[in-house]
Protein backbone atom coordinates (compact mmCIF):
# COMPACT_ATOMS: atom_id res chain seq x y z
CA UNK A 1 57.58 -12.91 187.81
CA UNK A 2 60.49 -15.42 186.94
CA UNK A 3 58.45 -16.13 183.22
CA UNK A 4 58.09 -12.68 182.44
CA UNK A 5 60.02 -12.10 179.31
CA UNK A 6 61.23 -9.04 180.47
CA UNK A 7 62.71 -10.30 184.52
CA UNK A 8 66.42 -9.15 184.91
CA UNK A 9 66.79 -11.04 188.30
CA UNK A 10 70.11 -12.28 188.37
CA UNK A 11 70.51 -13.29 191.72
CA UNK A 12 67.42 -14.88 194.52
CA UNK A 13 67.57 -15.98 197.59
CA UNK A 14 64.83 -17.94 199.00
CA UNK A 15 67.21 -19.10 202.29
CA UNK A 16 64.80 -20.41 205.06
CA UNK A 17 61.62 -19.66 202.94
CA UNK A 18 60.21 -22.91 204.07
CA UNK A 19 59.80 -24.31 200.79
CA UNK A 20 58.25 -27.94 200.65
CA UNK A 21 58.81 -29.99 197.60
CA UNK A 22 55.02 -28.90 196.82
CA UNK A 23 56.82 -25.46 195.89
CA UNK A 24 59.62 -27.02 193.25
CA UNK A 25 56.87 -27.54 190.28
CA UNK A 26 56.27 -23.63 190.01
CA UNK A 27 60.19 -23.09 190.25
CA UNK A 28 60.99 -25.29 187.80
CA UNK A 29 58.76 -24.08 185.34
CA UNK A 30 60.04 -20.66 185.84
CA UNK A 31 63.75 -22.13 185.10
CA UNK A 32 63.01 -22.98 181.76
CA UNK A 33 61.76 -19.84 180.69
CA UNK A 34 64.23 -17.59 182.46
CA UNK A 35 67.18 -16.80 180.65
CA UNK A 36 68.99 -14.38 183.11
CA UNK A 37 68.58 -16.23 186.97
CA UNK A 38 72.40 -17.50 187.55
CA UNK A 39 72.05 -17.27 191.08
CA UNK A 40 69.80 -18.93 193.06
CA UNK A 41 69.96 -19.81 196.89
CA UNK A 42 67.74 -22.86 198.30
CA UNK A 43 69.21 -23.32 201.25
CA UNK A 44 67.69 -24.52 204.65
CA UNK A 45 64.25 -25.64 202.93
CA UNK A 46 62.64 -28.96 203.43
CA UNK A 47 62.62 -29.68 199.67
CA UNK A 48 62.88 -33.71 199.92
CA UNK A 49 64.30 -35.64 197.35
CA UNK A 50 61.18 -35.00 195.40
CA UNK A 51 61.31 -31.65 194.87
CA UNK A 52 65.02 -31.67 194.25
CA UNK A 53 64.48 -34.07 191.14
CA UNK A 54 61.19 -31.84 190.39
CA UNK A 55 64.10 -28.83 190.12
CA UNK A 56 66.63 -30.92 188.18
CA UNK A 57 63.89 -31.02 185.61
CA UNK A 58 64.04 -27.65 184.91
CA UNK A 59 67.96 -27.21 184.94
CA UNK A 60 68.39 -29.37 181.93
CA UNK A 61 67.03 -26.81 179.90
CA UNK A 62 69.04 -24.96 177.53
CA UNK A 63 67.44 -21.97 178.61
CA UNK A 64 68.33 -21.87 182.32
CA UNK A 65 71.54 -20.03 183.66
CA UNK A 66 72.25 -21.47 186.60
């Protein structure tokens, strides 16, 4: 997974996953732990403006590459 200590994802795509903001809570958790993601694609997902604020949370972290 994303929080696994020992991930070397770099680059994810998750284009037309159909990701609902219900989805951002788990991602964002994942992007504070992950200290090699610099890539990440979102695009063509309902996400709302809730879970784009939900993901926002987790970019402020130090920790997170992207």
């Amino acid at each position: 997974t994303l929080r696994h200590p020992k991930c070397v994802l770099q680059k994810l795509s998750l284009e037309n996953c159909q990701l609902t903001q219900a989805c951002c809570k788990e991602l964002s958790s994942a992007l504070i732990v992950n200290q090699r993601l610099t890539h990440l694609c979102l695009a063509k997902n309902d996400l709302g403006d809730g879970g784009v604020k939900i993901l926002c949370e987790g970019l402020r972290y130090p920790e997170c590459q992207l």
